[in-house]
Each structure stands twice: as C-alpha cells, then as structure tokens.
N, C-alpha and C. Protein backbone atom coordinates (compact mmCIF):
# COMPACT_ATOMS: atom_id res chain seq x y z
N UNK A 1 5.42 -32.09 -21.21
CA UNK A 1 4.74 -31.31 -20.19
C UNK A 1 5.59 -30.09 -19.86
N UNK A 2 5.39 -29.07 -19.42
CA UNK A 2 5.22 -27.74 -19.34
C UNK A 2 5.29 -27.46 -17.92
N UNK A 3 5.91 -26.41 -16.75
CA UNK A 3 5.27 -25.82 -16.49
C UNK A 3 5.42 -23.75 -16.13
N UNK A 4 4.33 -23.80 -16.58
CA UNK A 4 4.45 -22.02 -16.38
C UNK A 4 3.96 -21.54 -15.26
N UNK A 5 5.38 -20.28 -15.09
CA UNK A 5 4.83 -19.73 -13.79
C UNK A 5 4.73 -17.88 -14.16
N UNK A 6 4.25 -17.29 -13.84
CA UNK A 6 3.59 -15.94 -14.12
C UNK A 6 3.54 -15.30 -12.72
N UNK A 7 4.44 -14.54 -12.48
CA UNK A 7 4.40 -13.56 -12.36
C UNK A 7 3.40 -11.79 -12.37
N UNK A 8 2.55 -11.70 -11.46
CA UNK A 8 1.51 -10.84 -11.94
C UNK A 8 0.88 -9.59 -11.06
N UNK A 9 0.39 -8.64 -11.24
CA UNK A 9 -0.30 -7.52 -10.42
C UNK A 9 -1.43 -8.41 -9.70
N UNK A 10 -1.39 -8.02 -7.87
CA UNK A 10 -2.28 -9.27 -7.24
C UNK A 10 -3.81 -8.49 -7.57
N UNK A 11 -4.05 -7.14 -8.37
CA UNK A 11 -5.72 -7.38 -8.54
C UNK A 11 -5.87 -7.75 -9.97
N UNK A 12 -5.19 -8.47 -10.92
CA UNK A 12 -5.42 -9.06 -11.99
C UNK A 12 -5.91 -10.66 -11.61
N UNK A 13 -5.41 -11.07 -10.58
CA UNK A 13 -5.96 -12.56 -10.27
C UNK A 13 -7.20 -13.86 -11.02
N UNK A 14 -8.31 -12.39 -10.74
CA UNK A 14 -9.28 -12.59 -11.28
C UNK A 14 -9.20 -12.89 -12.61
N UNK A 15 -9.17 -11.76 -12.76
CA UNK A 15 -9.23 -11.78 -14.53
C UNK A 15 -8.10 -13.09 -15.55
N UNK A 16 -7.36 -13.13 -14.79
CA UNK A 16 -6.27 -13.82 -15.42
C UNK A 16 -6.73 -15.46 -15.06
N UNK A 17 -7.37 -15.60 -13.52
CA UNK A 17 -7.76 -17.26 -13.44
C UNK A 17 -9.07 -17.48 -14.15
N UNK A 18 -10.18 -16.37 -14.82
CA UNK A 18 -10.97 -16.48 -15.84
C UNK A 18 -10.45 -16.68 -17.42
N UNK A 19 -9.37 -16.09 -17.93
CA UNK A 19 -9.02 -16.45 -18.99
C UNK A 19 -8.02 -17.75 -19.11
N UNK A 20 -7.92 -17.85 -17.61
CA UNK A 20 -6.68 -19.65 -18.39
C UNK A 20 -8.34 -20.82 -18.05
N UNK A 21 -9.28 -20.24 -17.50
CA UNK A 21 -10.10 -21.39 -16.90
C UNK A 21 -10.52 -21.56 -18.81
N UNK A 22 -10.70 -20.85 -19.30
CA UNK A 22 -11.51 -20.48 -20.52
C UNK A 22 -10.59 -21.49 -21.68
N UNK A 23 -9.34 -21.43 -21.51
CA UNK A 23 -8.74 -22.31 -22.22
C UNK A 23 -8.23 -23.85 -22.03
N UNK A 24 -9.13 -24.15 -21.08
CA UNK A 24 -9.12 -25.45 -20.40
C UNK A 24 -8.01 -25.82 -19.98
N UNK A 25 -7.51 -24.87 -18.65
CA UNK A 25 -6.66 -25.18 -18.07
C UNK A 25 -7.52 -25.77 -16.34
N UNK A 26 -7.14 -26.84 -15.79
CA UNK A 26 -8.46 -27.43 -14.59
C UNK A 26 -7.59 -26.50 -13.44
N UNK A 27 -6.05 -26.71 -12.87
CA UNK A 27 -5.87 -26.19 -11.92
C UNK A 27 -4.28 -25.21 -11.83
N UNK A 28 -4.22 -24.51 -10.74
CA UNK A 28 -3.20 -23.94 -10.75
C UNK A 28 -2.65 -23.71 -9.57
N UNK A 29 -1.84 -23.05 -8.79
CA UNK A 29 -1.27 -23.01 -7.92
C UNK A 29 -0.81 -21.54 -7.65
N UNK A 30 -1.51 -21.02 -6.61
CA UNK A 30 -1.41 -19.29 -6.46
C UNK A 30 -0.32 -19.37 -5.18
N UNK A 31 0.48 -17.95 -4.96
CA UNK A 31 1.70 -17.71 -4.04
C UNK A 31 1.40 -16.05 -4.36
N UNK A 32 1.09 -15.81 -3.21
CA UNK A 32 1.44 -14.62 -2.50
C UNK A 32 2.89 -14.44 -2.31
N UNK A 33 3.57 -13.22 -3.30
CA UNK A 33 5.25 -13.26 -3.37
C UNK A 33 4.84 -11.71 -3.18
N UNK A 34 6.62 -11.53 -2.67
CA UNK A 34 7.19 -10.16 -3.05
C UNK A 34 8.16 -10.20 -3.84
N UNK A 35 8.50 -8.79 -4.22
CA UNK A 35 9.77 -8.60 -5.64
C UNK A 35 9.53 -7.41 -6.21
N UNK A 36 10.45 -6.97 -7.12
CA UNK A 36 10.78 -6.21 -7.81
C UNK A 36 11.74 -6.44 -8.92
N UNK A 37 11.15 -5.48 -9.90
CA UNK A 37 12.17 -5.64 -11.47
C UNK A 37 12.28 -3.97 -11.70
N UNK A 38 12.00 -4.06 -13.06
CA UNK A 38 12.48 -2.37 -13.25
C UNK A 38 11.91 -1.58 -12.62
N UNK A 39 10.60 -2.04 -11.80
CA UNK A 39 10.27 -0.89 -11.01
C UNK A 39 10.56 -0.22 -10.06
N UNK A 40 11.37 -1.47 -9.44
CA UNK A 40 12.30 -0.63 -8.25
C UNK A 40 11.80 0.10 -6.76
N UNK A 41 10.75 -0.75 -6.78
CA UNK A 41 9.78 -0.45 -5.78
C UNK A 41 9.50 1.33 -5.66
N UNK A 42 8.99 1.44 -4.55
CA UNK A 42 8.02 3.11 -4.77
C UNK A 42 8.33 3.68 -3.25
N UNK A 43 8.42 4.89 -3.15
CA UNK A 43 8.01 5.80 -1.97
C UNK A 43 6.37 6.03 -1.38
N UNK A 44 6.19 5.99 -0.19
CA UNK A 44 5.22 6.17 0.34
C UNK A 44 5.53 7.04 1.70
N UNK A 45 4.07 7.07 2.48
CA UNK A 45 4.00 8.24 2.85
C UNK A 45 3.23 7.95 4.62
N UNK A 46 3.63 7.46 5.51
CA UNK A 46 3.01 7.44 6.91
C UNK A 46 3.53 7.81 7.82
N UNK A 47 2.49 8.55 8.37
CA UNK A 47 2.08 9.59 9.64
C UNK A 47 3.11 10.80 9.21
N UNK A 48 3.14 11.02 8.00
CA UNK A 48 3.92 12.17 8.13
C UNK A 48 5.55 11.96 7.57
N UNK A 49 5.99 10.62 7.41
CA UNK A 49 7.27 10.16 7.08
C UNK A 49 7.41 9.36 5.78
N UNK A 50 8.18 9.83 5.19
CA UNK A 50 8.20 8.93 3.66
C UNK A 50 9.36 7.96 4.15
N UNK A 51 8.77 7.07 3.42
CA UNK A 51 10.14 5.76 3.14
C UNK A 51 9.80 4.60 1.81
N UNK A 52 10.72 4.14 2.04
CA UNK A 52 11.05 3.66 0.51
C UNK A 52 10.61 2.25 0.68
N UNK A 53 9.64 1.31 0.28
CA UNK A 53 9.38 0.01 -0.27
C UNK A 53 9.76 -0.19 -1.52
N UNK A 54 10.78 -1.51 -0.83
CA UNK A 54 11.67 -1.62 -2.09
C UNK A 54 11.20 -3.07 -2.79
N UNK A 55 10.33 -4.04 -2.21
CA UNK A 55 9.36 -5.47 -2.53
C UNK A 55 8.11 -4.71 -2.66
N UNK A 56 7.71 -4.82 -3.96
CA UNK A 56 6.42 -4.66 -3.89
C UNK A 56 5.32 -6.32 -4.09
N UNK A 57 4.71 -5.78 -4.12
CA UNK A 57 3.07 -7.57 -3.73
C UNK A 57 3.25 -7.64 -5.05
N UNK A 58 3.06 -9.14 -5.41
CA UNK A 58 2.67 -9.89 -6.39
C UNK A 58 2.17 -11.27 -6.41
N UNK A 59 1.97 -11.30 -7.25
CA UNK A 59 1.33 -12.85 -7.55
C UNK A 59 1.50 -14.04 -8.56
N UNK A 60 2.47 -15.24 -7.65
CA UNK A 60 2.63 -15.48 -8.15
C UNK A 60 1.81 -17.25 -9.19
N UNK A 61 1.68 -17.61 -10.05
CA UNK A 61 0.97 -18.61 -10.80
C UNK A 61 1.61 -19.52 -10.90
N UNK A 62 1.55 -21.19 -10.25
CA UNK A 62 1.94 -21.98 -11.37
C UNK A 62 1.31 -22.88 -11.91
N UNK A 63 1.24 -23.42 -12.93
CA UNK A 63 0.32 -23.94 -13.92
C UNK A 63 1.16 -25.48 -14.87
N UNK A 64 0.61 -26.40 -14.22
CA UNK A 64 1.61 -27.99 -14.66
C UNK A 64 0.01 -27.61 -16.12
N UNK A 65 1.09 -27.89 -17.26
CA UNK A 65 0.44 -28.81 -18.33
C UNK A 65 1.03 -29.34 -19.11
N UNK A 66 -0.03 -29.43 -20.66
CA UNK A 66 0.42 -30.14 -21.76
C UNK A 66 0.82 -29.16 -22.84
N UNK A 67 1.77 -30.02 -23.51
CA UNK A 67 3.03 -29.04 -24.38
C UNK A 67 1.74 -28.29 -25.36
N UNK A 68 0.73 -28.70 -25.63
CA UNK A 68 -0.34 -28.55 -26.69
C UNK A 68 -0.93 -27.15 -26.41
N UNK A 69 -0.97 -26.91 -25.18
CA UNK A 69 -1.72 -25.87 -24.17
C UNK A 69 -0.75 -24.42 -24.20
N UNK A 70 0.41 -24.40 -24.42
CA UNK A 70 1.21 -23.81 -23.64
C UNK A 70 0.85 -22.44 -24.11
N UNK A 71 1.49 -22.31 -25.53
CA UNK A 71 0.96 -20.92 -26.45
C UNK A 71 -0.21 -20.03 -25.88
N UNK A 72 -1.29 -21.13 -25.59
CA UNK A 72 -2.73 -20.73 -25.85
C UNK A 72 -2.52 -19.89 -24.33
N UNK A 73 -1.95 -20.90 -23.38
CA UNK A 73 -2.07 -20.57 -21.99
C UNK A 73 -1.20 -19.16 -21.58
N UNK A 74 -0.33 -18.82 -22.35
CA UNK A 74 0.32 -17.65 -22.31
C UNK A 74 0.33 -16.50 -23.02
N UNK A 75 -0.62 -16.63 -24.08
CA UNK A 75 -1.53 -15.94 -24.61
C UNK A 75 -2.73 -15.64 -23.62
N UNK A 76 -3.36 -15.77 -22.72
CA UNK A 76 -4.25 -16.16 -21.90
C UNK A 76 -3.60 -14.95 -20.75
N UNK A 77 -2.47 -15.19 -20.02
CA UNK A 77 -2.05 -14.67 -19.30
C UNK A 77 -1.84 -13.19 -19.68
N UNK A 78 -0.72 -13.36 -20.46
CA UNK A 78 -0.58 -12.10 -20.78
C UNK A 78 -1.73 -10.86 -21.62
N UNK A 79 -2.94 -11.62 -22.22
CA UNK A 79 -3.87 -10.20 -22.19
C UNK A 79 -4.62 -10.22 -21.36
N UNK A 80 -4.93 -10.99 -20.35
CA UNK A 80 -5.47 -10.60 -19.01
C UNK A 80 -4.50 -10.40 -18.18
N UNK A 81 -3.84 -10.15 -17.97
CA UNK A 81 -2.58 -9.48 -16.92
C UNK A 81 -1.96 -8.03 -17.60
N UNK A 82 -2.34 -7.80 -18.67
CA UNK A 82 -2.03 -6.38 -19.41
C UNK A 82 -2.42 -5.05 -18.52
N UNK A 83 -1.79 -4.04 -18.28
CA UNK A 83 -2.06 -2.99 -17.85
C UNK A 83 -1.56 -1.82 -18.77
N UNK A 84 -0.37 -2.52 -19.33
CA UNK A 84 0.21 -1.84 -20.24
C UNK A 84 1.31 -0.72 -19.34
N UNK A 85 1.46 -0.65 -18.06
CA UNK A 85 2.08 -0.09 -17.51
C UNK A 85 3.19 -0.52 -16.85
N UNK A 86 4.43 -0.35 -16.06
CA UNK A 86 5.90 -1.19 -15.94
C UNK A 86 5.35 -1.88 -14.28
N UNK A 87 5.62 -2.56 -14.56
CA UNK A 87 5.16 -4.23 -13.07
C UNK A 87 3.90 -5.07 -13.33
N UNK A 88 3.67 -4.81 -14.81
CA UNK A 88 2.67 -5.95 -15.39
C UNK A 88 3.18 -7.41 -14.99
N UNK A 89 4.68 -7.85 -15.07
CA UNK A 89 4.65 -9.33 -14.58
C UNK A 89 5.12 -10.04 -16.04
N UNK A 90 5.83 -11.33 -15.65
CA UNK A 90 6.55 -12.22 -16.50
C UNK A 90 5.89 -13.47 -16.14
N UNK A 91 6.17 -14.26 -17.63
CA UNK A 91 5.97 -15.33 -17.52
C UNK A 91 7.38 -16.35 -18.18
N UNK A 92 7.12 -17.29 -16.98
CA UNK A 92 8.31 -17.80 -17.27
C UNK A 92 7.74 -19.87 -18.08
N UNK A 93 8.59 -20.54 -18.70
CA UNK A 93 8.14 -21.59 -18.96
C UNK A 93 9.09 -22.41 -18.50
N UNK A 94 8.98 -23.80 -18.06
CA UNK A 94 10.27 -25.13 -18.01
C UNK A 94 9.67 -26.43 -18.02
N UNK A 95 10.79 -27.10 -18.72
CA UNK A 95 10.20 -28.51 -19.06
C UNK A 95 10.09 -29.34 -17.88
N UNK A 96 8.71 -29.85 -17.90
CA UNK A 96 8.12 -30.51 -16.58
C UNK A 96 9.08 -32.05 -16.25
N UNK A 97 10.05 -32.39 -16.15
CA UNK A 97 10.11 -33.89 -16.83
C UNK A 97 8.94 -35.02 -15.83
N UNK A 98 8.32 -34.91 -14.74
CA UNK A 98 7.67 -35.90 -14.12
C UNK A 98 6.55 -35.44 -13.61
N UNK A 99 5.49 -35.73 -13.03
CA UNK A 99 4.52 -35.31 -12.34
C UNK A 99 3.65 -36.88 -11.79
N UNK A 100 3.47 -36.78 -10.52
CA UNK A 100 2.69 -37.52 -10.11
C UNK A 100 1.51 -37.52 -9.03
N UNK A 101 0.04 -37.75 -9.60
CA UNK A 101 -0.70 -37.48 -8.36
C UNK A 101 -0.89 -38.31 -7.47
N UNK A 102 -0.19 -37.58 -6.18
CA UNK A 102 -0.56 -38.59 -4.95
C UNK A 102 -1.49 -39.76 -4.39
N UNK A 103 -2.88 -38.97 -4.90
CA UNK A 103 -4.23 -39.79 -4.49
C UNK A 103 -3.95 -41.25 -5.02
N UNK A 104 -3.81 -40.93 -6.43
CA UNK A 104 -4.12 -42.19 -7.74
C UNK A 104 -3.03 -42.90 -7.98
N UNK A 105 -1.89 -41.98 -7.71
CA UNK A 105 -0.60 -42.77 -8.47
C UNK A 105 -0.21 -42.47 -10.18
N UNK A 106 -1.35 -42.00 -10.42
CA UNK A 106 -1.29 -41.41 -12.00
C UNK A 106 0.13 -40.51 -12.26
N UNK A 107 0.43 -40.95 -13.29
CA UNK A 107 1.94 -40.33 -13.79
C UNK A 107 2.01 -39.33 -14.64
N UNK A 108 2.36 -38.51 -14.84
CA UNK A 108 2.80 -37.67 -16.26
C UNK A 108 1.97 -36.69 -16.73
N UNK A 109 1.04 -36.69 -17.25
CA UNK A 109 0.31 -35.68 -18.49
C UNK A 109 -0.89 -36.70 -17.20
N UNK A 110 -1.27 -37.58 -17.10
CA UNK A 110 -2.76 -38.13 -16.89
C UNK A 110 -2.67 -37.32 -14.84
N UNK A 111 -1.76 -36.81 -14.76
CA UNK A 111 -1.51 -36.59 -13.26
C UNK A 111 -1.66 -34.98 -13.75
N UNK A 112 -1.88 -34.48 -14.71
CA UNK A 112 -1.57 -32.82 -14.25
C UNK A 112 -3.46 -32.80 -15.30
C-alpha cells in the first residue's frame, strides 16, 4: 500500500478529483495548505500599497492505495494538474505500512 500526497493549484481540484475518480481511485483526503517552492511567493497591490505574500494557497491531496494503482494514479495527477507554468505542485509517494477502517475493523488494502 501506497500513500500519495500532491501538492496542487487550488482551481485544478476539479479537474484532478475527475481524473483519479476515472482511474478507480473511491476516496481521498483534501487540505487547504499554504507554501511555497521556487516561486517564492508574489507582490500584490492594496489600497494603494504593495507587499509581498510570501505563502501562496494550495491544495493539498492525500490518496491511501494499492501498490497496483500508483503509476496510473500519478499519471492522473500530474496531467490534470499541468499548467505547464512554475507552482504546478508535487507529488510525493510513501509506503503505507497499516491502515485500518474504524467502522468495520477492516485492515490493510480491504480498509483503503
């Protein structure tokens, strides 16, 4: 088990929870984050005063699965999260070792 977390522009959302739904992924886990990488956040401009935002919004994904899925699922991400421009977003992967759902008690791969 797997799980990936992605990193992403928050109006790709859409597009990106349509292409992992498409590869039969059932659920995921969304986070409203801030951060910055090479972009280094941006200048803006109110009432007349510039200042510097240095966190810009993102979004972040995480996604418990199966080792079988993973490729497909990050293939998935990354051409629906494409802008092709710098703060498109990372995806990161780590080995799940446990998972259990609360309701059932179900363990492992039958819990995600």
């Amino acid at each position: 088990m797997k799980l990936v977390t992605a990193i992403i522009k928050p109006f790709k959302l859409d597009s990106v929870r349509e292409a992992i739904s498409e590869v039969g992924v059932d659920g995921l886990t969304v986070s409203e984050v801030k951060g910055f990488g090479r972009q280094k956040g941006h200048t803006e401009l109110y009432r007349g005063a510039e200042y510097q935002v240095d966190f810009l919004p993102k979004v972040k994904l995480e996604i418990a699965t199966n080792d079988e899925l993973v490729q497909r699922l990050i293939d998935a991400i990354s051409t629906a999260a494409h802008t092709g421009k710098i703060g498109d977003g990372k995806i990161f992967v780590y080995d799940l070792e446990y998972a259990v759902r609360i309701r059932t008690g179900e363990q492992d791969a039958e819990a995600i």
